[in-house]
N, C-alpha and C. Protein backbone atom coordinates (compact mmCIF):
# COMPACT_ATOMS: atom_id res chain seq x y z
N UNK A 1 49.02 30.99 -6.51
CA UNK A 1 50.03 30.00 -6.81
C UNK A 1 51.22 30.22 -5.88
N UNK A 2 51.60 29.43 -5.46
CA UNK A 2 53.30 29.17 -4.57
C UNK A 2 54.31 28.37 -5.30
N UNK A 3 55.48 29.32 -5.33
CA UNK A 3 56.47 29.14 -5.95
C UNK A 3 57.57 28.30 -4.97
N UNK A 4 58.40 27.47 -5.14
CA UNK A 4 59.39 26.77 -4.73
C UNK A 4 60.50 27.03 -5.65
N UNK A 5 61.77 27.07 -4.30
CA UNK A 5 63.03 27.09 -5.29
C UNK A 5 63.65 25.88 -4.59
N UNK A 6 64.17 24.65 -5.00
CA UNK A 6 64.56 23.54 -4.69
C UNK A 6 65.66 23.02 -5.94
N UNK A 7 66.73 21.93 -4.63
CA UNK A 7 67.83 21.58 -5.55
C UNK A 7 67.49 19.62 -5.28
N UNK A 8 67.63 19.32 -6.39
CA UNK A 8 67.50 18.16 -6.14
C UNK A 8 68.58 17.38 -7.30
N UNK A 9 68.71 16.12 -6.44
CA UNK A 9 70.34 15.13 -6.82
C UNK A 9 69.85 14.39 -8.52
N UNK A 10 71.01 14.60 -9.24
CA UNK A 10 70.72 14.52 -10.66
C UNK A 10 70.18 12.91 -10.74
N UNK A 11 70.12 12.10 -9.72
CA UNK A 11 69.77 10.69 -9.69
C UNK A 11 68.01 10.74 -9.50
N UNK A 12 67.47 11.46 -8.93
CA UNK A 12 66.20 11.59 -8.61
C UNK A 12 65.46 12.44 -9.31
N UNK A 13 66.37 13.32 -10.29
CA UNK A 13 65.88 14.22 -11.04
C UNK A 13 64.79 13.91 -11.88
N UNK A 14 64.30 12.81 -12.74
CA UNK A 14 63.44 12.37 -13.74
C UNK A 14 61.98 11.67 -12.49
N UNK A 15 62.28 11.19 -11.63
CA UNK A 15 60.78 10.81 -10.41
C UNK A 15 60.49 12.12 -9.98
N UNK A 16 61.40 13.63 -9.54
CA UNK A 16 60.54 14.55 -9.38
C UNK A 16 59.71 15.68 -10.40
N UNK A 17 60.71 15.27 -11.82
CA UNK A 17 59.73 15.37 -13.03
C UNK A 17 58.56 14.85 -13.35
N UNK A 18 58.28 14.01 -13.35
CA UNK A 18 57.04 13.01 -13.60
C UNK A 18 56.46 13.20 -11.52
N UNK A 19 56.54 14.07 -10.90
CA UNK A 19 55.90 14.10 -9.76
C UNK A 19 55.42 15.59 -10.02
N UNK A 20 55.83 16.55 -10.60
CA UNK A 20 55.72 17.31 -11.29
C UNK A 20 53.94 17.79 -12.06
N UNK A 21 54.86 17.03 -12.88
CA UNK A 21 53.63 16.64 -14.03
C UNK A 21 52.41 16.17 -13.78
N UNK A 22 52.61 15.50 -12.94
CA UNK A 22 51.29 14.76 -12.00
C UNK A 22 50.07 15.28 -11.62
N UNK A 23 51.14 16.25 -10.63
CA UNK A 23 50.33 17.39 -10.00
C UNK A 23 50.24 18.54 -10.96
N UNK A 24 50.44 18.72 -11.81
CA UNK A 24 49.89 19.59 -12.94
C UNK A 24 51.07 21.20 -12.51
N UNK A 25 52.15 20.94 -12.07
CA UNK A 25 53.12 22.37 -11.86
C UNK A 25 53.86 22.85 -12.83
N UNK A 26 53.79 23.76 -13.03
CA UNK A 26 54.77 24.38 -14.16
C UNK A 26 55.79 24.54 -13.42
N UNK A 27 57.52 24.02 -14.24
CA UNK A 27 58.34 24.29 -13.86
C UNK A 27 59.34 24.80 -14.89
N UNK A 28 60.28 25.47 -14.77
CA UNK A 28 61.67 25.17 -15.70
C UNK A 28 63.04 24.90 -14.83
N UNK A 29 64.05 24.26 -15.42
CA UNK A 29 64.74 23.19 -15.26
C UNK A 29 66.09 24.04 -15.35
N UNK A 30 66.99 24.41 -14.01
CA UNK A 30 68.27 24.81 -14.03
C UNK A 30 69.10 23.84 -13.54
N UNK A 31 70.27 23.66 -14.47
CA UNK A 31 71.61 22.73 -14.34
C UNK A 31 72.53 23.10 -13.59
N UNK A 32 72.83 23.08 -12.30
CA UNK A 32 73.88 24.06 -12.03
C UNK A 32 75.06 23.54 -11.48
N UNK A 33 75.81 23.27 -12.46
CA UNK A 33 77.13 22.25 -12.09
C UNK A 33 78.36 23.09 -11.37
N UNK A 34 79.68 22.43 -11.64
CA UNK A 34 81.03 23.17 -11.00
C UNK A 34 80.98 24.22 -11.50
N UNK A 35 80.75 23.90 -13.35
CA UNK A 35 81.01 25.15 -14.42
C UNK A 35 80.77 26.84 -13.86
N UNK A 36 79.68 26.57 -12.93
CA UNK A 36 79.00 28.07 -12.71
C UNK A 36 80.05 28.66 -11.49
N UNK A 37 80.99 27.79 -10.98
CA UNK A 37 81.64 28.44 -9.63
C UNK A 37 82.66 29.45 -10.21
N UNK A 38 83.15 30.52 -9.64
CA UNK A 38 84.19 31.60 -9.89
C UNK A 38 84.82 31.57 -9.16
N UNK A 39 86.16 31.92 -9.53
CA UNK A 39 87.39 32.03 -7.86
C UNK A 39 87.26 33.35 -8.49
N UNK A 40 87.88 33.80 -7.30
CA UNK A 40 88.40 35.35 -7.30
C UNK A 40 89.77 35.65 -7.79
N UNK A 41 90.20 36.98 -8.41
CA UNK A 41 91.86 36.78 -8.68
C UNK A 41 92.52 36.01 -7.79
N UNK A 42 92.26 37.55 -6.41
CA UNK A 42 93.15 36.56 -5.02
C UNK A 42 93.24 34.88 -4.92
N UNK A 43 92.09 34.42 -4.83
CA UNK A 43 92.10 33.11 -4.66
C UNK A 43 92.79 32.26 -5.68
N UNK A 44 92.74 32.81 -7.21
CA UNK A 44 93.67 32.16 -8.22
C UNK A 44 94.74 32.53 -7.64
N UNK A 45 95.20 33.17 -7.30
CA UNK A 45 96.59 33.86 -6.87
C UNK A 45 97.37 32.94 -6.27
N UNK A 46 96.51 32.32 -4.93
CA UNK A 46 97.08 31.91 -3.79
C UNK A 46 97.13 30.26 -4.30
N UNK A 47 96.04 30.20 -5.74
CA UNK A 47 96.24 28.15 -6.12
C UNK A 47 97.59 28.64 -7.03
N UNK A 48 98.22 29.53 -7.56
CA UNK A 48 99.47 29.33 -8.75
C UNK A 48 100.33 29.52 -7.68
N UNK A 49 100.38 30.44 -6.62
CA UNK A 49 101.56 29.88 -5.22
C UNK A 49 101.64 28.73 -5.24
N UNK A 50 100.64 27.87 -4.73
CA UNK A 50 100.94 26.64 -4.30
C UNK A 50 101.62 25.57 -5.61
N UNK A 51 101.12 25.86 -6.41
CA UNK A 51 101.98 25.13 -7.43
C UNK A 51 103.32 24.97 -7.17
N UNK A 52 104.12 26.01 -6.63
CA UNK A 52 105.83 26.22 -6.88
C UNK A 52 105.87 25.15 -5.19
N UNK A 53 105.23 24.79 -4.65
CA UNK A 53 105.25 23.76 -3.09
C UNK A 53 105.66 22.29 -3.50
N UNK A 54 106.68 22.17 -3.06
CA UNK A 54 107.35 20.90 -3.40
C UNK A 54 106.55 19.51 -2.45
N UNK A 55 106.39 18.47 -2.97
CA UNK A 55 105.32 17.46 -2.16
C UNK A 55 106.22 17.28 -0.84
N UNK A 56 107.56 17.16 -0.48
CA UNK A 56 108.26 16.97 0.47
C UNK A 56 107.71 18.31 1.43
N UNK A 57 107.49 19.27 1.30
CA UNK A 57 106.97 20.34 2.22
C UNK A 57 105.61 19.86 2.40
N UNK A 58 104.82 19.17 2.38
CA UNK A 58 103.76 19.21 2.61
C UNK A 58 103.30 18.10 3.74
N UNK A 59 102.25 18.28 4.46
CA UNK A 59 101.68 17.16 5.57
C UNK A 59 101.02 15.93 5.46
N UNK A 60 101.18 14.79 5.60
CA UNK A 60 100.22 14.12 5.48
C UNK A 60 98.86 14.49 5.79
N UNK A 61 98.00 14.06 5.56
CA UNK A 61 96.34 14.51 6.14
C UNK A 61 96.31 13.96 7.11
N UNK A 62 96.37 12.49 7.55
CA UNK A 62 96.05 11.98 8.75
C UNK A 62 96.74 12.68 9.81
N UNK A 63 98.56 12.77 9.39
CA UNK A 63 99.36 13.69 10.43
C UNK A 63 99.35 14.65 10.72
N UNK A 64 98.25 15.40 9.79
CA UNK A 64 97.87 17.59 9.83
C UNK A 64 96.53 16.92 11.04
N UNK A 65 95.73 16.40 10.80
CA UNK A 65 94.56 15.96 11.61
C UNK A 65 94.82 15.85 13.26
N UNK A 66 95.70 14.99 13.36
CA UNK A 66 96.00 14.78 14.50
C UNK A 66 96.95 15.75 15.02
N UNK A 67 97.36 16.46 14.41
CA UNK A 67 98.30 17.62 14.81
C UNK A 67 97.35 18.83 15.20
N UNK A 68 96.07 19.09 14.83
CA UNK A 68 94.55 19.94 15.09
C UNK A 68 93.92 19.57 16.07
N UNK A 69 94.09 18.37 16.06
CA UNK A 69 93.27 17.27 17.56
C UNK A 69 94.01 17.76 18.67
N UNK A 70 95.11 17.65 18.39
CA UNK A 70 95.82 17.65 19.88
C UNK A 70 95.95 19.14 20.54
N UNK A 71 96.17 20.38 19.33
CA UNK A 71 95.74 21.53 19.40
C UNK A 71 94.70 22.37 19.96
N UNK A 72 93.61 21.57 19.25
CA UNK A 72 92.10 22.28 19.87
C UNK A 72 91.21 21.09 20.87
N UNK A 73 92.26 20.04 21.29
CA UNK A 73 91.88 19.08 22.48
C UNK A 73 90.65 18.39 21.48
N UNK A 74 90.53 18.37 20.48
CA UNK A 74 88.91 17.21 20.35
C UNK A 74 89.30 15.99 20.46
């Protein structure tokens, strides 16, 4: 027997069940949403900094973008 480990999009999830079944494979069924992600202290650390960042300090995106463009020439 050959085992597969595969992620597939929660929209297609029930056609590769019943493709499954078809072919006669035993499977079991892991959910693995945001829920399972961990930050690290550090990394909490550095999102409750940014909290105290007033929106006036901050860049537009389009204007940080083009400010990288012109930097690294792309």
């Amino acid at each position: 027997m050959t085992t597969y480990n595969v992620s597939i999009p929660n929209e297609k999830s029930s056609f590769f069940k019943e493709f499954l079944d078809l072919i006669g494979a035993k499977y079991t069924e892991e959910n693995n949403e945001v829920s399972d992600f961990v930050l690290s202290e550090k990394q909490k650390s550095i999102l409750t900094e940014q909290n105290d960042i007033s929106v006036d300090d901050c860049i537009d995106a389009e204007e940080f973008y083009n400010i990288l463009k012109k930097k690294y020439e792309l």
